[in-house]
C-alpha atoms as a PDB file:
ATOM      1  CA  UNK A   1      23.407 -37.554 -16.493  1.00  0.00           C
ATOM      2  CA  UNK A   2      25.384 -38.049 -13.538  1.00  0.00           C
ATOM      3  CA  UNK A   3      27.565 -34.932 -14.163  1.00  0.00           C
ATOM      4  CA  UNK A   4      23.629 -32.934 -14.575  1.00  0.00           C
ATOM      5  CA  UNK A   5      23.076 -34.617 -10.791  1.00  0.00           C
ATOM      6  CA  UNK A   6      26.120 -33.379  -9.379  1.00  0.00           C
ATOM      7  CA  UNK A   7      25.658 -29.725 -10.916  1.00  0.00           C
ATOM      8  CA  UNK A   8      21.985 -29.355  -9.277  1.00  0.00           C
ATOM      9  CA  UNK A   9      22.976 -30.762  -5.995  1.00  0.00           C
ATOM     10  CA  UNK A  10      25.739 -27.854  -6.113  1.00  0.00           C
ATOM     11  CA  UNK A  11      22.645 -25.326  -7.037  1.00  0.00           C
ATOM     12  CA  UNK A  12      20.176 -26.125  -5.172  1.00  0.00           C
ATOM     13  CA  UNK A  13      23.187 -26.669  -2.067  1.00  0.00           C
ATOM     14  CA  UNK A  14      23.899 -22.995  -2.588  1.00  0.00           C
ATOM     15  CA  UNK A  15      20.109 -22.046  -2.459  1.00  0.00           C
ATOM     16  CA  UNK A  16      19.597 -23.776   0.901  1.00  0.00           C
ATOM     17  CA  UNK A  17      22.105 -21.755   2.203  1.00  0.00           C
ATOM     18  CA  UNK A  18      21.589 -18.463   0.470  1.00  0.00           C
ATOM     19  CA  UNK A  19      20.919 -15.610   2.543  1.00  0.00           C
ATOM     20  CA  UNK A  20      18.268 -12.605   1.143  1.00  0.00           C
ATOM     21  CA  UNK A  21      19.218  -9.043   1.206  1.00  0.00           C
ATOM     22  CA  UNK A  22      16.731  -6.447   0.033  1.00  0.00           C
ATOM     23  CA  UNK A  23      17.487  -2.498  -0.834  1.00  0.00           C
ATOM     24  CA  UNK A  24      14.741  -0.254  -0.875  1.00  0.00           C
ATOM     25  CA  UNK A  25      14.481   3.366  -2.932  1.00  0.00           C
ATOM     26  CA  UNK A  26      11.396   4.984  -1.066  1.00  0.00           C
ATOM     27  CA  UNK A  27       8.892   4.663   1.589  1.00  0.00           C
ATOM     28  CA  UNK A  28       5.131   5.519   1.405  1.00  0.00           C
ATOM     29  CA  UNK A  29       2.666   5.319   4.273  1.00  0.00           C
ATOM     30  CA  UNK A  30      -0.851   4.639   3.588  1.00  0.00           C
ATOM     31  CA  UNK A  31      -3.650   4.863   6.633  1.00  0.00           C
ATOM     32  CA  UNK A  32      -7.305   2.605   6.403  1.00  0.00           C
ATOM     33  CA  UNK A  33      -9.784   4.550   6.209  1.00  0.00           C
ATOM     34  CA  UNK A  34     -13.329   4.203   5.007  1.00  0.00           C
ATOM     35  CA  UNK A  35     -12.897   1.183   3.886  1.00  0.00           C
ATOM     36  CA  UNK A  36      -9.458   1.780   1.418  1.00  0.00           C
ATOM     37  CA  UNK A  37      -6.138   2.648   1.946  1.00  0.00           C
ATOM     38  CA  UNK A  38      -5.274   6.595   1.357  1.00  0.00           C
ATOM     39  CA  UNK A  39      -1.934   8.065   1.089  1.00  0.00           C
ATOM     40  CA  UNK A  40      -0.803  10.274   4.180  1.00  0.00           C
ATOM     41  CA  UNK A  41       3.256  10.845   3.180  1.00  0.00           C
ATOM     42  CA  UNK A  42       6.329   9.526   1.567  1.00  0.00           C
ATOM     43  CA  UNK A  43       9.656  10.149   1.111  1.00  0.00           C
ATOM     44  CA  UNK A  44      12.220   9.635  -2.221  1.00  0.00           C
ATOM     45  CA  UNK A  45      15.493   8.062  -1.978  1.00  0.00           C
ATOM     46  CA  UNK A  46      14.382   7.128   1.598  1.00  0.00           C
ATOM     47  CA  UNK A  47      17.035   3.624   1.307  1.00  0.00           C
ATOM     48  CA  UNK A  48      16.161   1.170   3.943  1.00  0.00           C
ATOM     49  CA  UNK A  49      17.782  -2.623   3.941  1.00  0.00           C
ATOM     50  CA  UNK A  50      16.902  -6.184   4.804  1.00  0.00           C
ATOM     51  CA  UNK A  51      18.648  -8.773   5.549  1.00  0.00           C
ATOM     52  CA  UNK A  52      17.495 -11.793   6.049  1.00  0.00           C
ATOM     53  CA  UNK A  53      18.366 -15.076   7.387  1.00  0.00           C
ATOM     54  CA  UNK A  54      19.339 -18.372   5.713  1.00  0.00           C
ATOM     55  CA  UNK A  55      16.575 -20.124   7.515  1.00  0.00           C
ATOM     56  CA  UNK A  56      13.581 -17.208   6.958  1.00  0.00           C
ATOM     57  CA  UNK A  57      13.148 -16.991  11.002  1.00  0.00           C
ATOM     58  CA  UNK A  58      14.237 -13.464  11.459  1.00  0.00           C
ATOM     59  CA  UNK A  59      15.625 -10.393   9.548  1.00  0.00           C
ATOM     60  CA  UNK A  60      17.001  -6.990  10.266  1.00  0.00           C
ATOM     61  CA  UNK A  61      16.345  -3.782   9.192  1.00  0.00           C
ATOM     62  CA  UNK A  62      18.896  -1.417   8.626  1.00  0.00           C
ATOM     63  CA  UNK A  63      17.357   2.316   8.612  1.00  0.00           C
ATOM     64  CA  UNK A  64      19.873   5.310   8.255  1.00  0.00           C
ATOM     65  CA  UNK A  65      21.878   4.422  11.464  1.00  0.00           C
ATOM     66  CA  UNK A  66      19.156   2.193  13.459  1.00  0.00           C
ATOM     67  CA  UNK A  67      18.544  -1.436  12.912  1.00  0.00           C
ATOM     68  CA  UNK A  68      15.856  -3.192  13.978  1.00  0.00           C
ATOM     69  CA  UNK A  69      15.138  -7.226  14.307  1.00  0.00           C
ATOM     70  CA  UNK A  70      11.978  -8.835  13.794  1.00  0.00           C
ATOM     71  CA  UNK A  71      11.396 -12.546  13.736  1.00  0.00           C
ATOM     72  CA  UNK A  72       9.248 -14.470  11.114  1.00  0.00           C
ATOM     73  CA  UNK A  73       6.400 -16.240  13.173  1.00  0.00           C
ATOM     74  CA  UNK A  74       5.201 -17.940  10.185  1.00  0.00           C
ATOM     75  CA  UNK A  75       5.104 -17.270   6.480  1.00  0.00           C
ATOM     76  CA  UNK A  76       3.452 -18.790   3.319  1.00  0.00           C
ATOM     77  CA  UNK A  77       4.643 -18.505  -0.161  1.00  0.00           C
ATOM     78  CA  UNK A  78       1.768 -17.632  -3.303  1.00  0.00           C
ATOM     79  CA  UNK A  79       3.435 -18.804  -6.191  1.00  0.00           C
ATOM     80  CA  UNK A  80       0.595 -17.287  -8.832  1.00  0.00           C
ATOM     81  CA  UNK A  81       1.295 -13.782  -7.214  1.00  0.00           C
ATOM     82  CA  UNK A  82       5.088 -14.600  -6.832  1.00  0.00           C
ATOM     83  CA  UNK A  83       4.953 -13.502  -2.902  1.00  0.00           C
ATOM     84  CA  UNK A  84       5.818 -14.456   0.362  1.00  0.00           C
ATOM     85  CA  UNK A  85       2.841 -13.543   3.294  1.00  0.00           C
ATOM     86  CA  UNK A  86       4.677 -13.144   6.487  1.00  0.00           C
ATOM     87  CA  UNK A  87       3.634 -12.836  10.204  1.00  0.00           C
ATOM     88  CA  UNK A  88       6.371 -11.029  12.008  1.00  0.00           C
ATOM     89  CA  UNK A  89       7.429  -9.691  15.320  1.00  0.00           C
ATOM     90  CA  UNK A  90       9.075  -6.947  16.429  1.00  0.00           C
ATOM     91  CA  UNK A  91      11.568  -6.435  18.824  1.00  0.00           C
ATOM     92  CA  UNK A  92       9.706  -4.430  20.851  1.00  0.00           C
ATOM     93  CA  UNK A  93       6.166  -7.527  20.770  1.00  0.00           C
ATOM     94  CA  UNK A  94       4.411  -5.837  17.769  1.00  0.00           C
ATOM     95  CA  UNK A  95       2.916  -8.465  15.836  1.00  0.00           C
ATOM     96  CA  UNK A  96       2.681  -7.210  12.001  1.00  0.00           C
ATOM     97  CA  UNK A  97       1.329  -8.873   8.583  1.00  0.00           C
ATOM     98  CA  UNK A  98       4.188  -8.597   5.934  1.00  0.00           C
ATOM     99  CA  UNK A  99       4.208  -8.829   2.494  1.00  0.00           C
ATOM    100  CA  UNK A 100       7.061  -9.670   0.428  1.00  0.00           C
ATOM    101  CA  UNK A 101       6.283  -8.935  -3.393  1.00  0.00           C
ATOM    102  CA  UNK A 102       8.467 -10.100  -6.396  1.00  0.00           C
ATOM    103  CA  UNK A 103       5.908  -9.204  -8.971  1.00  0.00           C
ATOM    104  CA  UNK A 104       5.503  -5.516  -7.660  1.00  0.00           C
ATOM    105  CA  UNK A 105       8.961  -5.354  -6.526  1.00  0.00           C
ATOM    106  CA  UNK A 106       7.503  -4.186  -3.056  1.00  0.00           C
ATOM    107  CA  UNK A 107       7.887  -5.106   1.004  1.00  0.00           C
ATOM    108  CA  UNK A 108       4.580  -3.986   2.921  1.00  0.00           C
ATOM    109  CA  UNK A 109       4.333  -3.600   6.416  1.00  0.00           C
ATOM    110  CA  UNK A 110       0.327  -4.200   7.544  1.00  0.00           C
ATOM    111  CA  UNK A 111      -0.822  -3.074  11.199  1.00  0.00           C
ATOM    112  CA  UNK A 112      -3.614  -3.744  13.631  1.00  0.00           C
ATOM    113  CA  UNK A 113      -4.052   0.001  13.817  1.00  0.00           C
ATOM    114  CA  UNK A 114      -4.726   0.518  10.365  1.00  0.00           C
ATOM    115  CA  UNK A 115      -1.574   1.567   8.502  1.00  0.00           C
ATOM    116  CA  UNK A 116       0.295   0.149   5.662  1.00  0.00           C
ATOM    117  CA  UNK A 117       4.454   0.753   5.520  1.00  0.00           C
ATOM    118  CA  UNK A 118       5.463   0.468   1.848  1.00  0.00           C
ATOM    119  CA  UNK A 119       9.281   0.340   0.330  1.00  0.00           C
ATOM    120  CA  UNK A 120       9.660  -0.107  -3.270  1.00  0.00           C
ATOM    121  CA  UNK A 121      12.594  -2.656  -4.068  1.00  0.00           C
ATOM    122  CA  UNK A 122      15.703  -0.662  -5.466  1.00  0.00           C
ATOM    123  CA  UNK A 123      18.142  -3.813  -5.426  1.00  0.00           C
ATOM    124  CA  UNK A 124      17.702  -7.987  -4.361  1.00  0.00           C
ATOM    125  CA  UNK A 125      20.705  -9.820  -4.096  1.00  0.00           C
ATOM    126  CA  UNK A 126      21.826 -12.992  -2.398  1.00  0.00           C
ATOM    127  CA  UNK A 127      24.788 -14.072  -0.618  1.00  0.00           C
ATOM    128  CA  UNK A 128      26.160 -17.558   0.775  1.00  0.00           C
ATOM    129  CA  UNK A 129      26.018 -17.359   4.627  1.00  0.00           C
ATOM    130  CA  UNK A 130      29.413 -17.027   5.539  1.00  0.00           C
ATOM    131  CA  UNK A 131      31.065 -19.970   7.777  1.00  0.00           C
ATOM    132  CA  UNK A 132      33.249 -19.244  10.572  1.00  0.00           C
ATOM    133  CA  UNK A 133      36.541 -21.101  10.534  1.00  0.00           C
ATOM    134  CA  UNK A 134      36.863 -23.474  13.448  1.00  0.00           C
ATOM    135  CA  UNK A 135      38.673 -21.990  16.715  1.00  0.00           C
ATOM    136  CA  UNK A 136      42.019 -23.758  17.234  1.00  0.00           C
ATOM    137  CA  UNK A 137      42.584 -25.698  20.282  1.00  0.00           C
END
């Protein structure tokens, strides 16, 4: 038993520190109209990545050779839908609604003005935040 107490210590040790990295395989953009969400483009093998943060206050998004920040103002986890609801801002003070599906394997990006960003997961991995090595004195 003790042995069992050491070994999930050790797990859930490495989940605390776990960073989340997210690969995407397309985008589609949906505007709100009339009441529903209709499809205005998209784009195959369109590969955007996430990376986010061992504490789940900001990520970046990496985007052909731009990257972009946005902190997490607040988020809430549904564990029926297996989801994470996020409130975000950009680095530029746009405030959007995020949604971060497991189930549907999808990351949506919900605006004020009526327009819904949507990248289908590819690839979810996570890594141990590295440490830095103390500087000598």
């Amino acid at each position: 038993m003790k042995y069992l107490l050491i070994a999930l210590f050790i797990v859930i040790s490495h989940w605390a520190q776990a960073q989340w990295h997210f690969v995407t395989k397309d985008i589609q953009i949906y505007d709100w109209v009339d009441e529903k969400w209709e499809y205005r483009n998209g784009e195959k093998n369109h590969i955007v990545k996430y990376d986010f943060d061992k504490d789940f206050s900001f990520f970046s998004l990496t985007e052909k050779k731009d990257e972009y920040i946005y902190r997490i103002l607040n988020y809430e986890y549904e564990r029926e839908e297996n989801r994470y609801l996020l409130d975000i801002l950009s680095e530029d003070g746009t405030e959007y609604f995020m949604i971060l599906d497991f189930r549907e394997q999808n990351i949506r990006f919900l605006s004020d003005e009526g327009f819904c960003i949507r990248h289908s997961i590819k690839n979810m991995y996570k890594t141990k935040e590295k440490k830095t090595p103390p500087k000598k004195l």
